[in-house]
Protein backbone atom coordinates (compact mmCIF):
# COMPACT_ATOMS: atom_id res chain seq x y z
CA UNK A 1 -33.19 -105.03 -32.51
CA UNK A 2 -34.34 -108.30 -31.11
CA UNK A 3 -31.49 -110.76 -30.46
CA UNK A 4 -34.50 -113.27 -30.84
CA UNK A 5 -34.15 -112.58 -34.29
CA UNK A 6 -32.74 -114.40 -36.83
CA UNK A 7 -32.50 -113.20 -40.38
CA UNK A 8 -31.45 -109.65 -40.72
CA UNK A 9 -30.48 -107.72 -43.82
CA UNK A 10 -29.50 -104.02 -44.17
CA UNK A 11 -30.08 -101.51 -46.77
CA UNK A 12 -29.46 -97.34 -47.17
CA UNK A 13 -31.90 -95.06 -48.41
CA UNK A 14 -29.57 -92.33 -49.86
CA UNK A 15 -31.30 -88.88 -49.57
CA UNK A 16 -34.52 -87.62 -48.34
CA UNK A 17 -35.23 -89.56 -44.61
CA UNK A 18 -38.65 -87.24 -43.99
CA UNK A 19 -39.81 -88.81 -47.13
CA UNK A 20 -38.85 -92.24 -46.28
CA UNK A 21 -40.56 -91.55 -42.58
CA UNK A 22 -43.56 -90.62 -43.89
CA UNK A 23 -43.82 -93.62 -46.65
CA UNK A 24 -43.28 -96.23 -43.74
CA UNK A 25 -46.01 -94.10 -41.51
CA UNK A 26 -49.02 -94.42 -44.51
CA UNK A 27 -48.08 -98.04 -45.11
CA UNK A 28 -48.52 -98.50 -41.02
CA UNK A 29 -51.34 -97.05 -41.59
CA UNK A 30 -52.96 -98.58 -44.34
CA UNK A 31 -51.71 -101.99 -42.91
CA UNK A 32 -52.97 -101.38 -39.34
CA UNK A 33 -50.00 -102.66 -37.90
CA UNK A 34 -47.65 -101.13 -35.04
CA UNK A 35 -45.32 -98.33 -35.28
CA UNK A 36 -43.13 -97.53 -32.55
CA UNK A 37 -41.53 -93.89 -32.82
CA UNK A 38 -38.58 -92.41 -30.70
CA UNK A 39 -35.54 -89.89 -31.21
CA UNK A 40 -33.31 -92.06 -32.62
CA UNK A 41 -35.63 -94.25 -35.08
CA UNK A 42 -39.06 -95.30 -36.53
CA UNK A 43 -40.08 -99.48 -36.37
CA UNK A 44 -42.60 -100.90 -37.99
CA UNK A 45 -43.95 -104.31 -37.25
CA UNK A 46 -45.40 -106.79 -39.15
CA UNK A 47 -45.42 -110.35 -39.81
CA UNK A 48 -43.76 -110.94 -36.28
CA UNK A 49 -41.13 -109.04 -38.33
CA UNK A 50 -39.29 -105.56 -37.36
CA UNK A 51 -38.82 -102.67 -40.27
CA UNK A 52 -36.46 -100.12 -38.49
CA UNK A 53 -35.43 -96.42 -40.21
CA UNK A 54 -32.43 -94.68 -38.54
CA UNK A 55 -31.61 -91.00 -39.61
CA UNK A 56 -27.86 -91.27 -40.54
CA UNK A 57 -25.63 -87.95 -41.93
CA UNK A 58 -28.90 -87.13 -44.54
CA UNK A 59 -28.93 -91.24 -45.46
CA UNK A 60 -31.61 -92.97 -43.74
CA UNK A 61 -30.34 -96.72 -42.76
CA UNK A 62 -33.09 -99.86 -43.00
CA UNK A 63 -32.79 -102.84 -40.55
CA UNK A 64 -34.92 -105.43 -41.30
CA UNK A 65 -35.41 -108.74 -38.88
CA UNK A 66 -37.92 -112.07 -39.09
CA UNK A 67 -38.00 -115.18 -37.28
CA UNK A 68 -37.67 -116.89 -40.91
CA UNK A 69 -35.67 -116.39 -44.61
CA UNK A 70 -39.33 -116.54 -46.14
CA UNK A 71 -40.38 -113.76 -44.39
CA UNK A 72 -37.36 -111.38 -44.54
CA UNK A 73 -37.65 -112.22 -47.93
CA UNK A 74 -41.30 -110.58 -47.78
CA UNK A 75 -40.20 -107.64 -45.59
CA UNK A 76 -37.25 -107.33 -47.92
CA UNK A 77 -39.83 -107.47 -51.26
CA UNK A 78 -42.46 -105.29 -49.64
CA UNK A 79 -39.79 -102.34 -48.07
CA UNK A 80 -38.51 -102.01 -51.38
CA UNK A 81 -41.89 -101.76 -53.08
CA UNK A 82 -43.35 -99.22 -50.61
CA UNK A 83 -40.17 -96.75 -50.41
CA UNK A 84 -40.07 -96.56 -54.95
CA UNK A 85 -43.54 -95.64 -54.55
CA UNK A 86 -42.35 -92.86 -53.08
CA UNK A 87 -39.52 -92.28 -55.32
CA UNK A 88 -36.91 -93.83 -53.33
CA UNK A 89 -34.44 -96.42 -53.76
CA UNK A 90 -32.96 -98.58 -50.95
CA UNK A 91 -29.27 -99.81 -51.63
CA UNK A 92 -29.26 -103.31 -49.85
CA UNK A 93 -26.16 -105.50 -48.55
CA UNK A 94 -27.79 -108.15 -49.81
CA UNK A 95 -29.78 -109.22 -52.34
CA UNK A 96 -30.57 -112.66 -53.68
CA UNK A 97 -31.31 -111.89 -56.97
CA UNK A 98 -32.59 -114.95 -59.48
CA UNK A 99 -33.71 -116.94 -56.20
CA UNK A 100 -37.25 -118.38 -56.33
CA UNK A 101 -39.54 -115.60 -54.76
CA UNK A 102 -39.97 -115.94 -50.74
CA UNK A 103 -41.85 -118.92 -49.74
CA UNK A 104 -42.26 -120.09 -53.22
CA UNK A 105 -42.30 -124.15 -52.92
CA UNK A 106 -42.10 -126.48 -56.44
CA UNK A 107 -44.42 -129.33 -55.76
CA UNK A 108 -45.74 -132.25 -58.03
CA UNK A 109 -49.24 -133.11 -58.52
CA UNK A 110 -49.56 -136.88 -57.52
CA UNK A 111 -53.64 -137.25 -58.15
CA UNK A 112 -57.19 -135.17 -58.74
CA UNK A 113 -60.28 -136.80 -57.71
CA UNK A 114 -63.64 -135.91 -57.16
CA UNK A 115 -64.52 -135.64 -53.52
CA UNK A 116 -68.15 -134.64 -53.80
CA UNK A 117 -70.41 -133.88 -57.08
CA UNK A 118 -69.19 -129.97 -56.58
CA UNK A 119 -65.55 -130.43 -55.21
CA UNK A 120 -62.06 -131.41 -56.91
CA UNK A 121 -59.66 -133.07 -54.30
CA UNK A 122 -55.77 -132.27 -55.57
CA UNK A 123 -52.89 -133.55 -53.62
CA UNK A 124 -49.51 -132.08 -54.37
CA UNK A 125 -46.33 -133.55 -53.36
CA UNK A 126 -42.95 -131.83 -52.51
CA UNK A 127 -39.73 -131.49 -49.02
CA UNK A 128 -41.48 -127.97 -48.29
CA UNK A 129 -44.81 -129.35 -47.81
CA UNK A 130 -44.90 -129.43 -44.09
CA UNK A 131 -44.70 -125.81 -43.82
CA UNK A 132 -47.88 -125.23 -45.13
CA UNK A 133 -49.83 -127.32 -42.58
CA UNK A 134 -49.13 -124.88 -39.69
CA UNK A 135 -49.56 -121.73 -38.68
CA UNK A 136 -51.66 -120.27 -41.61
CA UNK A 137 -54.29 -121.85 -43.49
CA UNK A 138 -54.01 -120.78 -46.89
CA UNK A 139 -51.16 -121.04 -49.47
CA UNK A 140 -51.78 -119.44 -53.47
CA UNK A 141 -51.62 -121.71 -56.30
CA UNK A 142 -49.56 -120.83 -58.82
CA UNK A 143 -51.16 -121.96 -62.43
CA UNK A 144 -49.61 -121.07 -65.69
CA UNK A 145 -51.52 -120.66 -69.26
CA UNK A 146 -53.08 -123.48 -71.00
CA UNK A 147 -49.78 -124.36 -73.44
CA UNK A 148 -47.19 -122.75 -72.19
CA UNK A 149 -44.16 -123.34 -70.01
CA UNK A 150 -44.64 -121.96 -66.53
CA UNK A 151 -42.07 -118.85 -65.62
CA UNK A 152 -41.95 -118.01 -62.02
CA UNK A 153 -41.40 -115.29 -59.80
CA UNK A 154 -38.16 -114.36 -58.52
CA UNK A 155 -36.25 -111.90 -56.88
CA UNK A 156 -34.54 -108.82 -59.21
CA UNK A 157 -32.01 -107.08 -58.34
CA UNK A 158 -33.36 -104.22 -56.32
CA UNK A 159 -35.09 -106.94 -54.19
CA UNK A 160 -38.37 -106.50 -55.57
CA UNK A 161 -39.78 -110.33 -56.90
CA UNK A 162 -40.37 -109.88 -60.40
CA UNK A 163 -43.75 -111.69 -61.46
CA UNK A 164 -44.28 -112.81 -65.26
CA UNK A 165 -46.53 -110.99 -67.59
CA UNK A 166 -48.95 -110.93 -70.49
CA UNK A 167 -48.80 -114.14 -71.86
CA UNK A 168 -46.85 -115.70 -69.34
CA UNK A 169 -48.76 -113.98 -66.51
CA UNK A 170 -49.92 -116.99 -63.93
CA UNK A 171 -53.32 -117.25 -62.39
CA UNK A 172 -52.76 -117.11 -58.49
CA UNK A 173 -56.06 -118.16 -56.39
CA UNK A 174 -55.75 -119.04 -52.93
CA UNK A 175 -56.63 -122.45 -51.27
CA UNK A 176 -57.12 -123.76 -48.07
CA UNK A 177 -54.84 -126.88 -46.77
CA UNK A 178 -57.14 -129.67 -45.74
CA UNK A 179 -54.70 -132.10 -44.48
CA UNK A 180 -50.96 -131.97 -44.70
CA UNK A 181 -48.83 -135.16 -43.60
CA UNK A 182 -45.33 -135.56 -44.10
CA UNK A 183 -44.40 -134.68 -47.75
CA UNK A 184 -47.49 -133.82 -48.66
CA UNK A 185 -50.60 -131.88 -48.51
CA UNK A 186 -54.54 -131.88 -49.87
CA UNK A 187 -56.59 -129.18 -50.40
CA UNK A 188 -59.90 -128.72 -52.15
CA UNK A 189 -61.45 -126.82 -55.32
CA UNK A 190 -65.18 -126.12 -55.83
CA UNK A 191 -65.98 -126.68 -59.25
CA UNK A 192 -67.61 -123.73 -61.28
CA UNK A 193 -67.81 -122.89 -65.04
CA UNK A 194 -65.05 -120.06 -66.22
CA UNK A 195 -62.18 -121.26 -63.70
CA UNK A 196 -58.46 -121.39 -64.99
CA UNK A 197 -57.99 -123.58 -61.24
CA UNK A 198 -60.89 -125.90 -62.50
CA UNK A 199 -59.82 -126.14 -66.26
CA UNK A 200 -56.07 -126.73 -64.96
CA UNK A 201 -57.43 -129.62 -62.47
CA UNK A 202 -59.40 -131.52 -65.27
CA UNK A 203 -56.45 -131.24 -67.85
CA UNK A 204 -54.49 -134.03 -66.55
CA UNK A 205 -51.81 -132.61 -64.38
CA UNK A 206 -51.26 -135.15 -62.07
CA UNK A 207 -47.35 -135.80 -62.43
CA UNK A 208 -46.69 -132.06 -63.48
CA UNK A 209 -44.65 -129.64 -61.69
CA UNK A 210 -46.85 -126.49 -59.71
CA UNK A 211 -45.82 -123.71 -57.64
CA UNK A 212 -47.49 -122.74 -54.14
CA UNK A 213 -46.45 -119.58 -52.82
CA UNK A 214 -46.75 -118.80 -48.99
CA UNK A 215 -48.30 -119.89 -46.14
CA UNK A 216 -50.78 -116.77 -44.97
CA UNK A 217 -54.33 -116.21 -44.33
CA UNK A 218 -54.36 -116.53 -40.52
CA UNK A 219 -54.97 -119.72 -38.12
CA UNK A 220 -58.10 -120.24 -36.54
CA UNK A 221 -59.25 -117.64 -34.37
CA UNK A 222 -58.98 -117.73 -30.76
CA UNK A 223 -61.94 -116.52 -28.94
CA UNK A 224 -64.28 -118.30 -26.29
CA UNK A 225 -67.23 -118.47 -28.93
CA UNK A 226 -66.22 -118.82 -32.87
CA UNK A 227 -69.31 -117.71 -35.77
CA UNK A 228 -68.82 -119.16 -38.82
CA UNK A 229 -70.29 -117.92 -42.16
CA UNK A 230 -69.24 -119.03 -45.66
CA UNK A 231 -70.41 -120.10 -48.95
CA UNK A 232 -69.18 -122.99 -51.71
CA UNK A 233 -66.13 -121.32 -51.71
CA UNK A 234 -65.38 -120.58 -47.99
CA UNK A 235 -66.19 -124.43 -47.22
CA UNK A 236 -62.92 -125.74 -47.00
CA UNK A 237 -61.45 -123.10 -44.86
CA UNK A 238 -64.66 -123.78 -42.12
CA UNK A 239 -63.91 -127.43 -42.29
CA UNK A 240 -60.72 -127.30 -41.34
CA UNK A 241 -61.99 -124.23 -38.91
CA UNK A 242 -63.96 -127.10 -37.10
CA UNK A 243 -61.45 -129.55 -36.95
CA UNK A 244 -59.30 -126.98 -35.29
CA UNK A 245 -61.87 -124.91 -32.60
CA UNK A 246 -61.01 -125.90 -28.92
CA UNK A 247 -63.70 -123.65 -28.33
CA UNK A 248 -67.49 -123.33 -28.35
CA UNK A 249 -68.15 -123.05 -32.34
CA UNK A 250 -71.10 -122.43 -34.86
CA UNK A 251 -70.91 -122.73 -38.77
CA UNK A 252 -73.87 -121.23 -41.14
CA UNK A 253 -72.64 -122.47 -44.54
CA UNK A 254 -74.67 -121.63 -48.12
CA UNK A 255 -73.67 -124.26 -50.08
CA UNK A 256 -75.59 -127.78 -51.32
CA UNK A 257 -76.09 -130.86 -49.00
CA UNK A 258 -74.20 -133.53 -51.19
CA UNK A 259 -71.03 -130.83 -50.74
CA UNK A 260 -71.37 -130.49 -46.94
CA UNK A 261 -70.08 -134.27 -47.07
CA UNK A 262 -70.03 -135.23 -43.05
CA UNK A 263 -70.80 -131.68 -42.02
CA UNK A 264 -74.19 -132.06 -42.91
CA UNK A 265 -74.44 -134.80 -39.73
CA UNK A 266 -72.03 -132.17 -37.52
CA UNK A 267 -74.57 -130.40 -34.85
CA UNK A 268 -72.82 -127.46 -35.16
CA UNK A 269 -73.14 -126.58 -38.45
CA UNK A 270 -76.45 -125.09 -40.27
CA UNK A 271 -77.30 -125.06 -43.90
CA UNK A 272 -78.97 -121.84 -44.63
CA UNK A 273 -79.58 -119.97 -48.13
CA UNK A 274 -79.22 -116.56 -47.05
CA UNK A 275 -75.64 -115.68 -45.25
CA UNK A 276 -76.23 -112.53 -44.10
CA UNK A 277 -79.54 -113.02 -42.83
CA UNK A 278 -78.11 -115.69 -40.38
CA UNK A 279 -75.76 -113.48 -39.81
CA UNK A 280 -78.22 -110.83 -38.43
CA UNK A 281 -79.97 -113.47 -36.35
CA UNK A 282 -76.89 -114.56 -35.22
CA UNK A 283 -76.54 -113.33 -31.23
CA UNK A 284 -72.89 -112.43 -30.20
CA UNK A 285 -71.41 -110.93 -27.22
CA UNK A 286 -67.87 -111.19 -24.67
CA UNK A 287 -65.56 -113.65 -26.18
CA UNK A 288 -66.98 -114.08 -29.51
CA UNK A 289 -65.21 -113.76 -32.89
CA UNK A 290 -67.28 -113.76 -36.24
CA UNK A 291 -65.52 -115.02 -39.28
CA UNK A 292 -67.77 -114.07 -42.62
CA UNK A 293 -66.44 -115.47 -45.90
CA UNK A 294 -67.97 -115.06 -49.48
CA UNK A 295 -68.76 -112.71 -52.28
CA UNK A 296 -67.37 -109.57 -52.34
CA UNK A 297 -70.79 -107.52 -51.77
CA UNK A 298 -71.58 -109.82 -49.17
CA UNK A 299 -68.54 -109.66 -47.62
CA UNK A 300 -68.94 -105.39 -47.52
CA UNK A 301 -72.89 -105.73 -46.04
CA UNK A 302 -71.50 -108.07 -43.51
CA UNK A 303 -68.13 -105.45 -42.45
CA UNK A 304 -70.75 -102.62 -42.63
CA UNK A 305 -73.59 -104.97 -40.08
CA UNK A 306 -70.53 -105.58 -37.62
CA UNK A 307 -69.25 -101.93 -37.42
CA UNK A 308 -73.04 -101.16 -37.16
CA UNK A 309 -73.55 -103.15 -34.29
CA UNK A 310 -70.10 -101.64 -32.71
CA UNK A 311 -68.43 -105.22 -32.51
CA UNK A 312 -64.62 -104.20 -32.68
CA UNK A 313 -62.53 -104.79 -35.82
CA UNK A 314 -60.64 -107.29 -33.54
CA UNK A 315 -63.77 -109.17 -33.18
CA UNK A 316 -64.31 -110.64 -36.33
CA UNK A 317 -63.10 -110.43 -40.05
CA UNK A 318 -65.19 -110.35 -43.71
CA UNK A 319 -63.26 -111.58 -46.33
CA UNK A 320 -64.31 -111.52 -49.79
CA UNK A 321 -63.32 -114.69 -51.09
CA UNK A 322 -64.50 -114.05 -54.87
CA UNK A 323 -66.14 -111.40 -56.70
């Protein structure tokens, strides 16, 4: 393994290696991540992490290695889940069982205001916040039920994080930082009836204790030309898109004017009504990466337009934000 790496841990999978083999191959799969195969062992590599089976006397021995605790604690959570669903246990060295679950931070809400007539601005507090305002764009929320006392995740003893349930189960949207500075960070929530993250944010929290869990979700994309596309709920991850492009960018956002906020005076963004009809009139070619946020449907149509037109998978991403 890398001696670039870090954080290593080391587990045994007692019995049945071509099982094990072929449980890491469908995950490689079904992730669409590398897998690097020769005599000796199988890698798989994710994360800018390393997931190594060795064939050893009818055991099968697991190396993991990240950069970072946070994520061998996710390639530690995630090796464990993916080898029991194939009916096999890994027997780690070590285990930090009762720990908070990897890249779990406690923060304190210190204020929720209203930034425009559909947005909630929420700025949490907490040491851990300067992670999140690097790297990756998104972090989940964490939000327990109305009147209860929040339980959260943490790592059992087979190395699987153990979430709370019925009852106690916690809502767990995802956000988009808008601006993190030293202990703290922003980010913003667009206001719409039936939301647990709305309902929590007009409750009073400021001065409570929340959970944020990550960060993930990608950076901005590096291309020569960037295509934006998003509704209400996509906003906040194109503003902060924008703030970030070096490169030539365009932004076709569905949402109302008094919500663009200063994007409606930005020259390279375009109110329109219908996303994927901009996104059919939208020309792209060498260098160009489309980003398409929104509803779910919407976010299938526009996958199925892009394959259609035989832009590679590399080339752009649909994400359905909701729905």
């Amino acid at each position: 393994m890398s001696q670039l790496r870090t954080y290593r841990n080391l587990g045994v999978i007692p019995r049945a290696s071509g099982a094990a083999v072929a449980a890491l191959k469908a995950r490689a799969t079904a992730w669409d991540v590398p897998l690097v195969e020769s005599p000796e062992a199988l890698s798989l590599f994710v994360w800018g992490c390393e997931l190594r089976l060795t064939p050893e006397d009818g055991s099968v021995r697991v190396d993991l290695a990240a950069p970072e605790a946070r994520l061998m604690g996710n390639l530690q959570d995630s090796a464990t889940e993916l080898f029991a669903e194939a009916g096999l246990e890994i027997l780690w060295e070590r285990v930090d069982e009762g720990a908070l679950a990897p890249g779990l931070s406690l923060m304190r809400v210190v204020s929720v205001s209203p930034r425009t007539p559909g947005y909630l601005r929420v700025r949490l507090q907490g040491p851990e916040a300067a992670r999140f305002g690097q790297g990756s764009l998104h972090f989940r929320l964490l939000v327990p039920p109305a009147g209860r006392q929040a339980i959260w995740p943490r790592i059992g003893a087979t190395g699987r994080t153990i979430w709370p349930e019925g009852p106690d189960a916690l809502h767990r949207p995802v956000y988009t930082v808008i601006e993190q500075q030293d202990d703290w960070l922003d980010f913003d929530i667009f206001r719409h009836e039936g939301s647990p993250t709305c309902d929590w944010a007009l409750s009073g929290p400021e001065g409570a204790e929340v959970a944020i869990i990550g960060p993930g979700g990608g950076w901005c994309p590096d291309a020569a030309r960037l295509h934006l596309f998003g509704d209400e709920t996509a906003l906040p991850a194109i503003v902060r898109m924008l703030e970030l492009a070096t490169c030539e960018v365009e932004a076709f956002v569905s949402a109302s004017y008094p919500d663009l906020g200063p994007l409606a005076a930005d020259p390279r963004v375009k109110k329109v009504d219908d996303l994927l009809a901009a996104l059919q009139d939208c020309g792209t070619g060498e260098g160009s990466f489309v980003w398409f946020a929104a509803e779910a449907g919407q976010a299938r149509k526009a996958r199925s337009h892009l394959q259609a037109r035989g832009i590679d998978k590399r080339n752009f991403m649909a994400a359905a934000y909701w729905g």
